[in-house]
N, C-alpha and C. Protein backbone atom coordinates (compact mmCIF):
# COMPACT_ATOMS: atom_id res chain seq x y z
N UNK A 1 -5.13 -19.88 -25.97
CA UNK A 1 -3.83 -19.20 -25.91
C UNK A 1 -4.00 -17.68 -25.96
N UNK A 2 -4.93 -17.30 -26.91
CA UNK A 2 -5.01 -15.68 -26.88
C UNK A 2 -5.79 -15.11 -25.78
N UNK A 3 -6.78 -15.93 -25.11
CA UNK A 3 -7.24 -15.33 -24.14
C UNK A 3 -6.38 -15.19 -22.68
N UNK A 4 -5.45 -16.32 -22.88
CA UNK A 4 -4.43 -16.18 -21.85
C UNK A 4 -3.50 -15.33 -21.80
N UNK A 5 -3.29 -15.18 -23.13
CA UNK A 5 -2.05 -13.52 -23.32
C UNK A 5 -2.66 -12.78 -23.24
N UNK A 6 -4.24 -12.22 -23.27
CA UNK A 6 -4.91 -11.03 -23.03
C UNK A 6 -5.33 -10.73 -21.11
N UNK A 7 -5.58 -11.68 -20.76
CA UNK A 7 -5.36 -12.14 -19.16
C UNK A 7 -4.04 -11.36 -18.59
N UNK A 8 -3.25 -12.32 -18.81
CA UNK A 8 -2.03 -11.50 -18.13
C UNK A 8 -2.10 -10.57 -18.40
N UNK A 9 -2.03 -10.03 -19.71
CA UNK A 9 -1.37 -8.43 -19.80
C UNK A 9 -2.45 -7.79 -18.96
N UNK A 10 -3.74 -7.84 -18.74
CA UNK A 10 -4.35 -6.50 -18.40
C UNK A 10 -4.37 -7.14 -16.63
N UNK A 11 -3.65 -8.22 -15.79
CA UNK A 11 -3.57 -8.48 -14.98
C UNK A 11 -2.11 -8.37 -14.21
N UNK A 12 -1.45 -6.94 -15.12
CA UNK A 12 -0.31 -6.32 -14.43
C UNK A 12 -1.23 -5.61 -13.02
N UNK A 13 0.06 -5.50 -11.71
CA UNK A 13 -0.65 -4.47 -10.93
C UNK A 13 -1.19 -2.98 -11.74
N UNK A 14 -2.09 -2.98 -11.52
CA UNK A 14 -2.52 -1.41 -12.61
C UNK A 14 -2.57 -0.37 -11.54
N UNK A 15 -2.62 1.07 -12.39
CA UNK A 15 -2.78 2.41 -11.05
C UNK A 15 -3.88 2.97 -11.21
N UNK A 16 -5.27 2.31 -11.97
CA UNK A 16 -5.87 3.78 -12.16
C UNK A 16 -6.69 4.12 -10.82
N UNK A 17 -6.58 3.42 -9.83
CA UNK A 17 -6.88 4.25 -8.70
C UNK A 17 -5.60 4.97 -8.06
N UNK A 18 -4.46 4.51 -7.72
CA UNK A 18 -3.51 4.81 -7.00
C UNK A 18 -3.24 6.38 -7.70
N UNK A 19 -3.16 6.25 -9.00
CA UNK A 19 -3.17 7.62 -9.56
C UNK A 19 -3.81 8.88 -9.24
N UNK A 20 -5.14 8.58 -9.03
CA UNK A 20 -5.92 9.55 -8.73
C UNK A 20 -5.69 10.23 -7.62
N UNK A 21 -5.41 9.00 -6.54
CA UNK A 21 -4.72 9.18 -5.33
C UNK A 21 -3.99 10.10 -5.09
N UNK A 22 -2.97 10.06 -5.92
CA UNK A 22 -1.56 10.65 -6.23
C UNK A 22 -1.82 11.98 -6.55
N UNK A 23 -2.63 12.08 -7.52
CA UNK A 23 -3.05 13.27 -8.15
C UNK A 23 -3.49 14.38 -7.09
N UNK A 24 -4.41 13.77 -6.49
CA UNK A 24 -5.11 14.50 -5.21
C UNK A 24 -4.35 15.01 -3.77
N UNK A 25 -3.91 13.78 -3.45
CA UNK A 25 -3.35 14.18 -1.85
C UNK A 25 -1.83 14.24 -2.18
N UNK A 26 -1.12 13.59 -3.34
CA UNK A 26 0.53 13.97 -3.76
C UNK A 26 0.88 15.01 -4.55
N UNK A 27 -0.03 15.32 -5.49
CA UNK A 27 0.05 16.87 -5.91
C UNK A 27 -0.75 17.94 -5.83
N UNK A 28 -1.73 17.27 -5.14
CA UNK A 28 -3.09 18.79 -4.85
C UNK A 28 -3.57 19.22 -6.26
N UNK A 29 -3.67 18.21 -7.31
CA UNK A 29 -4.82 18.56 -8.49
C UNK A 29 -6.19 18.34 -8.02
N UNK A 30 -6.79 19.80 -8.74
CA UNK A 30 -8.29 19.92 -8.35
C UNK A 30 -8.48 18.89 -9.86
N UNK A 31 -10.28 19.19 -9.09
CA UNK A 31 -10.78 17.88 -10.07
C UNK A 31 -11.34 19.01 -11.17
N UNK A 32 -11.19 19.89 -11.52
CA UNK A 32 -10.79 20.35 -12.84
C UNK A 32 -9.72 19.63 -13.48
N UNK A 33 -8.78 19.93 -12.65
CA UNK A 33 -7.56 19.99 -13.66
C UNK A 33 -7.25 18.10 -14.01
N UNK A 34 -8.01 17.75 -13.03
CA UNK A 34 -8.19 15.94 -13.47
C UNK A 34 -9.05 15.77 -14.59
N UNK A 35 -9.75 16.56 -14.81
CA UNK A 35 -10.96 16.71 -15.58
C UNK A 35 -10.11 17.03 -17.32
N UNK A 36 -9.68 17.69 -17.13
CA UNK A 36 -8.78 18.01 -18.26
C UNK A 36 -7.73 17.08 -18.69
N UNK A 37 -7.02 16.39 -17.42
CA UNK A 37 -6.06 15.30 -17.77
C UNK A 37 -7.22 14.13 -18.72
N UNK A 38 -7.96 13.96 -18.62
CA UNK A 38 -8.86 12.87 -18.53
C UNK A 38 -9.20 13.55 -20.33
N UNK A 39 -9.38 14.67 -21.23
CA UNK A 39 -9.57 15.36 -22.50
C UNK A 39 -7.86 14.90 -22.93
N UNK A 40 -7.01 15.50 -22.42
CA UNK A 40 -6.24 15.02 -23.26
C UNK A 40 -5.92 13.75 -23.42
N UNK A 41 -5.83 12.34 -22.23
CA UNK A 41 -6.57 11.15 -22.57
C UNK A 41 -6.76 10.70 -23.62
N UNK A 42 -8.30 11.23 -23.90
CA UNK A 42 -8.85 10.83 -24.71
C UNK A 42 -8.28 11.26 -26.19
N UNK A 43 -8.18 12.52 -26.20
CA UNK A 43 -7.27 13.00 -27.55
C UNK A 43 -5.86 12.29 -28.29
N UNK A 44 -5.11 12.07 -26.83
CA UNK A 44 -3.64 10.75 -27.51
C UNK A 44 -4.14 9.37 -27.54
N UNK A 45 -5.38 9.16 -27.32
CA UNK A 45 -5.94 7.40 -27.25
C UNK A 45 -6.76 7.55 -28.50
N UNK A 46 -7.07 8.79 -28.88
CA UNK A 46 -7.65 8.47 -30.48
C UNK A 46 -6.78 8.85 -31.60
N UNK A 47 -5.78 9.26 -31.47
CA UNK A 47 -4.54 9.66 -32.37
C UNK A 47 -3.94 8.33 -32.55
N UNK A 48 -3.91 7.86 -31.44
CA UNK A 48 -2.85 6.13 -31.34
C UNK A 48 -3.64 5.25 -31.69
N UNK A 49 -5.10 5.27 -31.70
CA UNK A 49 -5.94 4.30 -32.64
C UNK A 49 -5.62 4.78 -34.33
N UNK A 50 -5.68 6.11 -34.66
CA UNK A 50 -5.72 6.61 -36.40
C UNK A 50 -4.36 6.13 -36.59
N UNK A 51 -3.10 6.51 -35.84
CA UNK A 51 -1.83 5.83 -36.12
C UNK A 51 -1.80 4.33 -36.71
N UNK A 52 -2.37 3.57 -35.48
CA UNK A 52 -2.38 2.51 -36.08
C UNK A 52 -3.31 1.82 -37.32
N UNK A 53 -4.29 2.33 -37.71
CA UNK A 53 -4.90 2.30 -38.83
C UNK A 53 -4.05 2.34 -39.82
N UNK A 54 -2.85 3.05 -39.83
CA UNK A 54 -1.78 3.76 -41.07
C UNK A 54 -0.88 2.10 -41.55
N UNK A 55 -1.09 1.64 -39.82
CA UNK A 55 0.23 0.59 -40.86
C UNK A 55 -0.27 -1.11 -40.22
N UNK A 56 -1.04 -1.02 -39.44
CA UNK A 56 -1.74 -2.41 -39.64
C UNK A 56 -1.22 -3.65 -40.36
N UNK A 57 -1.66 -3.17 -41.86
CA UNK A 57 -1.69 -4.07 -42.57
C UNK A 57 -0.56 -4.43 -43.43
N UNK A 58 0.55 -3.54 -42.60
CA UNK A 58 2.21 -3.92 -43.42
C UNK A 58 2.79 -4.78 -42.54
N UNK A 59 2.38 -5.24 -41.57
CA UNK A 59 3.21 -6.32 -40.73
C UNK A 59 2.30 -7.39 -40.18
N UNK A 60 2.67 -8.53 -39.71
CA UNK A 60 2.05 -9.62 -39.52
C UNK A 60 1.53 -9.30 -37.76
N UNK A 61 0.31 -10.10 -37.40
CA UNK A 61 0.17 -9.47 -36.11
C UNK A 61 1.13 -9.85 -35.09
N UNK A 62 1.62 -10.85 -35.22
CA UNK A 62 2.63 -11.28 -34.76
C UNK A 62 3.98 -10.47 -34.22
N UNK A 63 4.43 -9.78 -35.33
CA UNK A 63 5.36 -9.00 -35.27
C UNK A 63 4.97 -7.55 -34.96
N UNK A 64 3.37 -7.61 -34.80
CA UNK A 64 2.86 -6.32 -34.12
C UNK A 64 2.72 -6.52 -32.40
N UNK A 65 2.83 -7.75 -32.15
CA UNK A 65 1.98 -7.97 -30.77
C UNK A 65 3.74 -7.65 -30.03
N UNK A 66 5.22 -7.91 -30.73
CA UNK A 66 6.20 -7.73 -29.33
C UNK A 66 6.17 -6.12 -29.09
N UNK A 67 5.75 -5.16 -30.26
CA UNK A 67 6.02 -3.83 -29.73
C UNK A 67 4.84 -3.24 -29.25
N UNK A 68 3.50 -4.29 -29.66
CA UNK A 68 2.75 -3.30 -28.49
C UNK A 68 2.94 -3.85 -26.89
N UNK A 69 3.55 -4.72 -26.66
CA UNK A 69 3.45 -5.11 -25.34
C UNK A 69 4.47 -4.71 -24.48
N UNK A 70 5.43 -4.43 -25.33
CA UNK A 70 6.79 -3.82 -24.94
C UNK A 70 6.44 -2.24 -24.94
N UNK A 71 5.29 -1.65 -26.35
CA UNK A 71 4.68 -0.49 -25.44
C UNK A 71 3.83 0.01 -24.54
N UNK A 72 2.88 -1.08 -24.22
CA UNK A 72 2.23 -1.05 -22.65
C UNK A 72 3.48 -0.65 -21.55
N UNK A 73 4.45 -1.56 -21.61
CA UNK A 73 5.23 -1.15 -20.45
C UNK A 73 6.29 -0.36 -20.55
N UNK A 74 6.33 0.23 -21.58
CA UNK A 74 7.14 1.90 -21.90
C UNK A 74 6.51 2.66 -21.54
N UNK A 75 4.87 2.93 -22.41
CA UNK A 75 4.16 3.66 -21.90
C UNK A 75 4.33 3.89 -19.99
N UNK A 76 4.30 2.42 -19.22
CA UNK A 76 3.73 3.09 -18.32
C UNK A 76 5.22 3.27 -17.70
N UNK A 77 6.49 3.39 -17.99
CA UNK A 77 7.35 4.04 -17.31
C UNK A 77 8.04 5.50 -17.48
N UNK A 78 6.72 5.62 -18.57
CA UNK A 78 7.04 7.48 -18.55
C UNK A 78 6.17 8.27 -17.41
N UNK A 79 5.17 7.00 -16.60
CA UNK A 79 4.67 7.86 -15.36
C UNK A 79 5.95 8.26 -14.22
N UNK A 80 7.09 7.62 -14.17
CA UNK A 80 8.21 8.19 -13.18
C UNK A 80 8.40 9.33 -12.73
N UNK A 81 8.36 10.05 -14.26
CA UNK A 81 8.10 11.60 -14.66
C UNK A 81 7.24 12.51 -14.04
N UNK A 82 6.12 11.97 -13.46
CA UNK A 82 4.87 12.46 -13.03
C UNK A 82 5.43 13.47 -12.25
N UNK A 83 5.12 14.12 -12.24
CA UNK A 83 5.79 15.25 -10.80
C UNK A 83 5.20 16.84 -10.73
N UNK A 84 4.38 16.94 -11.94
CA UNK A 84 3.44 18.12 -11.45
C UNK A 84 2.64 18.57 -12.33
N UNK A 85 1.71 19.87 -12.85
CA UNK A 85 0.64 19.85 -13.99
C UNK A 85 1.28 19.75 -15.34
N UNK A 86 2.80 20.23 -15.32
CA UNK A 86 3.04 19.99 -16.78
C UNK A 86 3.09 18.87 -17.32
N UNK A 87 4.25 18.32 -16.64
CA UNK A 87 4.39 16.84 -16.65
C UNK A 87 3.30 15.84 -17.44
N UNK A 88 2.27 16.19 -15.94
CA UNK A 88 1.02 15.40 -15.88
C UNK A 88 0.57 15.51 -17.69
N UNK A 89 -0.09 16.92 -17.87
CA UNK A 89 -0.08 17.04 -19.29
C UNK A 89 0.13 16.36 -20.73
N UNK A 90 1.53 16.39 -20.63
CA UNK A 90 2.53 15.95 -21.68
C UNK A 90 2.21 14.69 -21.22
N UNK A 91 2.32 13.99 -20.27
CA UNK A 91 2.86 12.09 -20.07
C UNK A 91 1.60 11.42 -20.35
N UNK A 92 0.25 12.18 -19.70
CA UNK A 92 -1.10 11.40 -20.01
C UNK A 92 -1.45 11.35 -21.53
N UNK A 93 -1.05 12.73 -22.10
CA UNK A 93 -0.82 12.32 -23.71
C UNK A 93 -0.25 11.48 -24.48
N UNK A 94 0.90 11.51 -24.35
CA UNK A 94 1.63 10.24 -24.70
C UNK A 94 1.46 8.91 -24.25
N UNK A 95 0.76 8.93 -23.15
CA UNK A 95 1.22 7.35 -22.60
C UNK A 95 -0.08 7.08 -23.39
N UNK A 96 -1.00 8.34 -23.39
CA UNK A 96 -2.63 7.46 -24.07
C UNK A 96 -2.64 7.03 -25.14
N UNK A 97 -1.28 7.84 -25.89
CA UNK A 97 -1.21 7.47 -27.55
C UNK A 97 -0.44 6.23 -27.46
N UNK A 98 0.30 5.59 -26.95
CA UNK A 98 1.08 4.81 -26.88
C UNK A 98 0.25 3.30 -26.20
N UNK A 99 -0.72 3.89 -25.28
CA UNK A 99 -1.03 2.66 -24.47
C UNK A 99 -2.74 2.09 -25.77
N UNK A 100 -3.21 3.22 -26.31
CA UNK A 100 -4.03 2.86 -27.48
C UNK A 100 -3.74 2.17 -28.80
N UNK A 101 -2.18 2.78 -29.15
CA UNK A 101 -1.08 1.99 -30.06
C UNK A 101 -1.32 0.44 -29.83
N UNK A 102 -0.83 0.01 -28.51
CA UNK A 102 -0.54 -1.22 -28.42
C UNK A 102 -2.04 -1.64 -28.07
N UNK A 103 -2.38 -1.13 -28.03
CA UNK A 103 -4.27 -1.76 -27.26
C UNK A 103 -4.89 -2.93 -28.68
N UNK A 104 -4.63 -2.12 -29.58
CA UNK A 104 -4.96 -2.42 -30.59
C UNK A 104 -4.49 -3.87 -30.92
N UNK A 105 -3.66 -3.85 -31.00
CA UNK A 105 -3.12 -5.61 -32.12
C UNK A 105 -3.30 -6.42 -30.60
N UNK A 106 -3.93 -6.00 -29.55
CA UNK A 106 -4.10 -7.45 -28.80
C UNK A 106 -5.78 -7.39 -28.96
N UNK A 107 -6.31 -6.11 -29.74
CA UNK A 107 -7.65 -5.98 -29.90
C UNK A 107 -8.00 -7.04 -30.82
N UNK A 108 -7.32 -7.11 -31.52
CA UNK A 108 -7.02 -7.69 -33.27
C UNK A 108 -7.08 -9.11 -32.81
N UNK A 109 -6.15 -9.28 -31.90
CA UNK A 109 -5.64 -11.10 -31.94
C UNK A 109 -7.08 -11.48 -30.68
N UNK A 110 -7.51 -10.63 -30.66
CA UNK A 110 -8.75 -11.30 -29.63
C UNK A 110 -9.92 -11.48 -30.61
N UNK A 111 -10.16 -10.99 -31.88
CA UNK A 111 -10.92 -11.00 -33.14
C UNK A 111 -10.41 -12.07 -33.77
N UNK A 112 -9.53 -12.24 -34.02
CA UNK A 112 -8.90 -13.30 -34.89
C UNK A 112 -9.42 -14.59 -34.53
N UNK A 113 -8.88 -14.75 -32.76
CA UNK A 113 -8.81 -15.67 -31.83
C UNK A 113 -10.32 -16.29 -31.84
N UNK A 114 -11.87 -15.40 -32.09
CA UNK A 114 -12.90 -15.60 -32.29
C UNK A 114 -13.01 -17.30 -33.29
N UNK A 115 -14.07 -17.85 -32.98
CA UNK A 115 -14.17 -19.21 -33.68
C UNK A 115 -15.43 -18.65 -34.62
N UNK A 116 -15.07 -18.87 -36.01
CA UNK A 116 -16.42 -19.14 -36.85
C UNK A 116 -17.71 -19.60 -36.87
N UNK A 117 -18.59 -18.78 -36.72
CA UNK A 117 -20.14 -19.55 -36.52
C UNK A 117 -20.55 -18.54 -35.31
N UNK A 118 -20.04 -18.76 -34.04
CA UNK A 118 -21.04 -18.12 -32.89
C UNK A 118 -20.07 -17.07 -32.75
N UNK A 119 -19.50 -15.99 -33.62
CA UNK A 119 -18.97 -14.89 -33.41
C UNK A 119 -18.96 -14.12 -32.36
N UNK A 120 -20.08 -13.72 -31.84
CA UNK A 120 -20.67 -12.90 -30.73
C UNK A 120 -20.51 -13.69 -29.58
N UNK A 121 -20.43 -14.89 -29.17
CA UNK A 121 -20.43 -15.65 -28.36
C UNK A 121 -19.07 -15.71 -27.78
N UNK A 122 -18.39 -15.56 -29.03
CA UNK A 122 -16.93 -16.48 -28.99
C UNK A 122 -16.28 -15.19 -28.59
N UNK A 123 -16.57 -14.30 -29.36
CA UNK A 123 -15.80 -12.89 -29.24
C UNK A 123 -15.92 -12.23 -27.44
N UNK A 124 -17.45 -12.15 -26.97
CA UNK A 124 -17.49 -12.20 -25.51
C UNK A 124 -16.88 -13.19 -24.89
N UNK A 125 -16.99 -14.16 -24.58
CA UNK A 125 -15.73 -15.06 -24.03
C UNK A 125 -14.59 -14.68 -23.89
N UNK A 126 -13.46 -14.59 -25.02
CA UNK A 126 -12.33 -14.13 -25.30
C UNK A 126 -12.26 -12.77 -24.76
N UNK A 127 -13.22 -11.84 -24.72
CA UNK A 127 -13.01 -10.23 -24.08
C UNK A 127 -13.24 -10.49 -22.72
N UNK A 128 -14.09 -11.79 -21.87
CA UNK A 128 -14.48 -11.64 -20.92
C UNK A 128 -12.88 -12.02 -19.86
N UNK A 129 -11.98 -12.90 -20.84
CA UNK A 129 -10.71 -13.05 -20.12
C UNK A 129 -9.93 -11.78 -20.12
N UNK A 130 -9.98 -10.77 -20.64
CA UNK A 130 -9.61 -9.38 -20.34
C UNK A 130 -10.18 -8.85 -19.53
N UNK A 131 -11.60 -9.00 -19.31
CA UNK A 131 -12.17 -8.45 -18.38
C UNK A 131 -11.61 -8.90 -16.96
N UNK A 132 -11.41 -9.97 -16.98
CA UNK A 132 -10.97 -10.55 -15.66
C UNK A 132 -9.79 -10.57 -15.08
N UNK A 133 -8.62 -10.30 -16.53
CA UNK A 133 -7.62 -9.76 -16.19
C UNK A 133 -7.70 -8.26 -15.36
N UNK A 134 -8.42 -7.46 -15.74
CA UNK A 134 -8.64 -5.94 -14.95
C UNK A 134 -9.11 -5.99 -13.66
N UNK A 135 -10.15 -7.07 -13.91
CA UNK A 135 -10.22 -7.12 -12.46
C UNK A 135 -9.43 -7.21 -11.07
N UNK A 136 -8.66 -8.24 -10.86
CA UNK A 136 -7.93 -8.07 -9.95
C UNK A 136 -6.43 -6.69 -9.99
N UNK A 137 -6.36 -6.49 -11.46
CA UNK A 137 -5.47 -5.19 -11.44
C UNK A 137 -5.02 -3.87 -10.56
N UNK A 138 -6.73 -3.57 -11.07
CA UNK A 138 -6.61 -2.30 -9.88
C UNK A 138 -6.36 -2.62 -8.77
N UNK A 139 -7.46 -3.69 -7.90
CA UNK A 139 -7.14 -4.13 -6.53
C UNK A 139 -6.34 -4.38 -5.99
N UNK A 140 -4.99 -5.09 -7.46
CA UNK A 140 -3.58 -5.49 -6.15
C UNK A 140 -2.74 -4.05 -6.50
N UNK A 141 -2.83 -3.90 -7.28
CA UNK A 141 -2.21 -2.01 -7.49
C UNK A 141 -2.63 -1.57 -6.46
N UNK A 142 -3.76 -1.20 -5.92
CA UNK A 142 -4.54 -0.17 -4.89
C UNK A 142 -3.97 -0.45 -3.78
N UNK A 143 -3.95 -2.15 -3.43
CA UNK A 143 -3.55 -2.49 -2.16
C UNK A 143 -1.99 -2.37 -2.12
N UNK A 144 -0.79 -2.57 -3.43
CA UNK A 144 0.28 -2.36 -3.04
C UNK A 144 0.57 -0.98 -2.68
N UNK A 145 0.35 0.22 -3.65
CA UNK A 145 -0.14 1.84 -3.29
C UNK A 145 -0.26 1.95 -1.97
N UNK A 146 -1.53 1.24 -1.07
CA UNK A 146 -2.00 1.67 -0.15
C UNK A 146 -1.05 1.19 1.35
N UNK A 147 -0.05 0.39 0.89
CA UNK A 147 0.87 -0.43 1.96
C UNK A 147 1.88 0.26 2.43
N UNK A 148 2.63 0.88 0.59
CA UNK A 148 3.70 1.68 0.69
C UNK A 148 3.73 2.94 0.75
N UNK A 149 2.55 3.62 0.82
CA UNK A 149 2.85 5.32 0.73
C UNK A 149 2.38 5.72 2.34
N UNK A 150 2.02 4.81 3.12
CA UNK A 150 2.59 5.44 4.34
C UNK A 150 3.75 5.56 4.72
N UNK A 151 4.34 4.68 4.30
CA UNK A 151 6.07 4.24 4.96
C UNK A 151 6.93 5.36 4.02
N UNK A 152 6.32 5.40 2.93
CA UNK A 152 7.65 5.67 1.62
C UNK A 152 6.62 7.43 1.18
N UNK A 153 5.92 7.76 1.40
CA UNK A 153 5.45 9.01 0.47
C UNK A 153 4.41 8.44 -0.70
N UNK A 154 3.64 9.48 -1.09
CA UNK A 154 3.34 9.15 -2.34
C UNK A 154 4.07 8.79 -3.37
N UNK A 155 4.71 9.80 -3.29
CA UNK A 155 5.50 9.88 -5.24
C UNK A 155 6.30 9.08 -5.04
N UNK A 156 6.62 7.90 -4.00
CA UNK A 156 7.95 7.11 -4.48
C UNK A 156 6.74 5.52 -4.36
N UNK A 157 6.06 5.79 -3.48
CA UNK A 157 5.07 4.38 -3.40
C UNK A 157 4.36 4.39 -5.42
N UNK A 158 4.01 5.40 -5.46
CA UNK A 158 3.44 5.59 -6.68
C UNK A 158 4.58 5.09 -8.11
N UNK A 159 5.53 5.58 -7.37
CA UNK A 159 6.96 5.31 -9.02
C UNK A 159 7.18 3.62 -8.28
N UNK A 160 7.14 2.93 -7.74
CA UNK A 160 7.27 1.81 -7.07
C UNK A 160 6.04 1.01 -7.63
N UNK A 161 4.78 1.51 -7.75
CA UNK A 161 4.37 0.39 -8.49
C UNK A 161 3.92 0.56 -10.11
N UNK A 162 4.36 1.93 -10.72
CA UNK A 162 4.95 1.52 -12.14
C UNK A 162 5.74 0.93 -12.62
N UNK A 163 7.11 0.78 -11.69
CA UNK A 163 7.92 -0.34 -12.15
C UNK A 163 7.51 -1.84 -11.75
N UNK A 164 6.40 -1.93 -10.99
CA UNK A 164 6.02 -3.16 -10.95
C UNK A 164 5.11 -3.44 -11.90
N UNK A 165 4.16 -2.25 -12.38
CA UNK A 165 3.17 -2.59 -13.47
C UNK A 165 4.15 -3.13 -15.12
N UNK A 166 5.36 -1.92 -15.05
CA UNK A 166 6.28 -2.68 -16.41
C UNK A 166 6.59 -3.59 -16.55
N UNK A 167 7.13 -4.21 -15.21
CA UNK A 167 7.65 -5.28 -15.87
C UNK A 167 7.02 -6.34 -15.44
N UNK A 168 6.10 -6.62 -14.79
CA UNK A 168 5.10 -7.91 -14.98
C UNK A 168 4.48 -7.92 -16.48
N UNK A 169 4.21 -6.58 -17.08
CA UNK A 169 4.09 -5.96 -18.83
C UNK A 169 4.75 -7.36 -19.30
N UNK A 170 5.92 -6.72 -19.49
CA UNK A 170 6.78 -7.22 -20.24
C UNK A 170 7.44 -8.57 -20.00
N UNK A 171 6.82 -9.34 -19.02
CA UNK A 171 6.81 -10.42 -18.96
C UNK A 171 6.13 -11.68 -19.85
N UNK A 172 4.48 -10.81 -20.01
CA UNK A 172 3.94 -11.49 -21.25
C UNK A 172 4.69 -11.84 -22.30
N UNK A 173 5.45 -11.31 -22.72
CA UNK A 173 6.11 -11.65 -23.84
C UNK A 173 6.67 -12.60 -24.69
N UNK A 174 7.09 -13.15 -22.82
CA UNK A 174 7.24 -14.99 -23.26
C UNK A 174 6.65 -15.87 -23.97
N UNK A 175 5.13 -15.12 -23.43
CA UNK A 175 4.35 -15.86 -24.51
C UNK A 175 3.51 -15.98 -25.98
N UNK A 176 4.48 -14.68 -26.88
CA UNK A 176 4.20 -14.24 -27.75
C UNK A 176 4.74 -15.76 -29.22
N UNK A 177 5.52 -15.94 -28.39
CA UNK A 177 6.04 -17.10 -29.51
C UNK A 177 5.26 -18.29 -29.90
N UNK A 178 4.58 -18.44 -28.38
CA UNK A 178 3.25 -19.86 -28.21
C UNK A 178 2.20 -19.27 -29.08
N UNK A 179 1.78 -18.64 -29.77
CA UNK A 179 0.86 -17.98 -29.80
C UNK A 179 0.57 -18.94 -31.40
N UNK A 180 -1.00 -19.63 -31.69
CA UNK A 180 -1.03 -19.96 -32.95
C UNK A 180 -0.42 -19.50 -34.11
N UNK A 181 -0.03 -19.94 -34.99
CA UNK A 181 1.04 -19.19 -36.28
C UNK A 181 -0.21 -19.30 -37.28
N UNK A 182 -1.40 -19.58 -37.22
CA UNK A 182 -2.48 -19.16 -38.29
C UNK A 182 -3.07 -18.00 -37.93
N UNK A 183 -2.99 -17.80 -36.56
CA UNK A 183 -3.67 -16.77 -36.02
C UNK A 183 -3.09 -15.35 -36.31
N UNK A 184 -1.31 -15.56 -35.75
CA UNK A 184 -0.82 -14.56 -35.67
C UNK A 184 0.62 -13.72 -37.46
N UNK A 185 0.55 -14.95 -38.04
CA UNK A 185 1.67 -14.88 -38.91
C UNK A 185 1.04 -14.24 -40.46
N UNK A 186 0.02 -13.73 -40.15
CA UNK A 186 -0.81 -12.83 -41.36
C UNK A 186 -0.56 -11.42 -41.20
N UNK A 187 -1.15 -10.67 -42.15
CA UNK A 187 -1.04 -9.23 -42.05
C UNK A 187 -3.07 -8.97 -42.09
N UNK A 188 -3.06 -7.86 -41.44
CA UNK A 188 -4.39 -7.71 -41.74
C UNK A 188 -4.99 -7.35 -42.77
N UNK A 189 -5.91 -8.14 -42.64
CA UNK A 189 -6.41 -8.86 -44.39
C UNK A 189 -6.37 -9.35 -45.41
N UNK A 190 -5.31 -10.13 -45.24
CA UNK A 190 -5.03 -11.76 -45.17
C UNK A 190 -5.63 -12.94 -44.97
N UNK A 191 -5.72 -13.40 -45.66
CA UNK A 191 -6.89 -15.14 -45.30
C UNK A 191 -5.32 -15.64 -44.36
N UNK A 192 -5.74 -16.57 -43.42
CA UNK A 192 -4.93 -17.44 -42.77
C UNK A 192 -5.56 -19.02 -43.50
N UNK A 193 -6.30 -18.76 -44.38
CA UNK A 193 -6.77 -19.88 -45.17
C UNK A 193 -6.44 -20.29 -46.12
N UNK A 194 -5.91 -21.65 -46.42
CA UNK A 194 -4.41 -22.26 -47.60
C UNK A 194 -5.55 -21.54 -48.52
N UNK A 195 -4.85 -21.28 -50.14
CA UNK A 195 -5.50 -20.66 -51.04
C UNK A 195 -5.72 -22.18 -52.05
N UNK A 196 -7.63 -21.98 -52.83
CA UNK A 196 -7.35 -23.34 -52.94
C UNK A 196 -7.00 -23.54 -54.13
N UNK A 197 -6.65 -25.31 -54.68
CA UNK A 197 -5.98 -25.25 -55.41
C UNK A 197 -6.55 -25.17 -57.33
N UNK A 198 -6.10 -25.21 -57.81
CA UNK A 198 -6.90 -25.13 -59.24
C UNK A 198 -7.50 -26.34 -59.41
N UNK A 199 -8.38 -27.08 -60.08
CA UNK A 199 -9.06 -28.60 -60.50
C UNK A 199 -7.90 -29.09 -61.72
């Protein structure tokens, strides 16, 4: 079950090629100034990891997994906005803090999801269905990108498949409820293990 909710989600159409795209021949950013988008990146994707360190362990993952998935696809509809270096700036920051926010508690439920004993085994497995979710991502992103921005422009082929990346997002969601209740109905660091009883 958790490897299947980690599947879908990272098997929304994704942009990180179409973006670049965009970047280049729709707004004429040099690869400096991509170079720099790519620092601040990294700066709101490690702020949104320390964030979530802060409160983790006050809610069950459960009740962590509807708002990060609902913030994957917030995050990515503040790319609409995209429209020139400031923009760019401000939105890659935020969306990194936001898209690292939620990265996390499906990081968590893919740890959890791990079986006792062959840890390393079990844990690759379970990441390898994320992996495979990405895979086809970019490719059907790239190819929808690459269909519509002859006909339509960049910047509207480009805002055309963020709203397709949201809400295939937020479609996962459905399946937040299926999701084991030992797995997900703890707080972190929490036994999901009955406590035993006295002799």
């Amino acid at each position: 079950m958790a490897s299947g909710l980690l599947f879908f989600v990272q098997s929304a159409p994704g942009f990180q090629t179409p973006i670049y795209v965009y970047q280049k021949k729709g707004l004429g950013f040099s690869e400096q100034f991509i170079a720099l988008i790519a620092l601040v990146q990294a700066v709101g994707g490690a702020l949104g990891g320390m964030f979530y360190g802060c409160f983790c362990r006050r809610w069950s993952l459960r009740t962590l997994l509807y708002p990060a998935i609902g913030l994957r696809a917030a995050s990515s509809l503040l790319y609409l906005g995209y429209e020139g270096k400031k923009s760019a700036l401000a939105l890659e920051g935020a969306c990194y803090f936001l898209y690292y926010l939620a990265q996390l508690p499906l990081s968590d439920l893919a740890a959890r999801a791990t079986p006792k004993g062959p840890e390393a085994l079990g844990y690759s497995i379970i990441i390898s269905a994320w992996n495979w979710g990405l895979f086809p991502s970019d490719i059907v992103g790239s190819a929808l990108f690459d269909r519509a921005a002859p006909a339509t422009g960049w910047a509207l082929a480009f805002k055309h498949l963020v709203w397709i990346n949201a809400v295939t997002t937020a479609i996962v969601l459905i399946a937040v409820p299926f999701l084991p209740r030992k797995l997900v109905d703890v707080r972190e660091g929490e036994s999901s293990e009955p406590a035993p009883q006295p002799a």
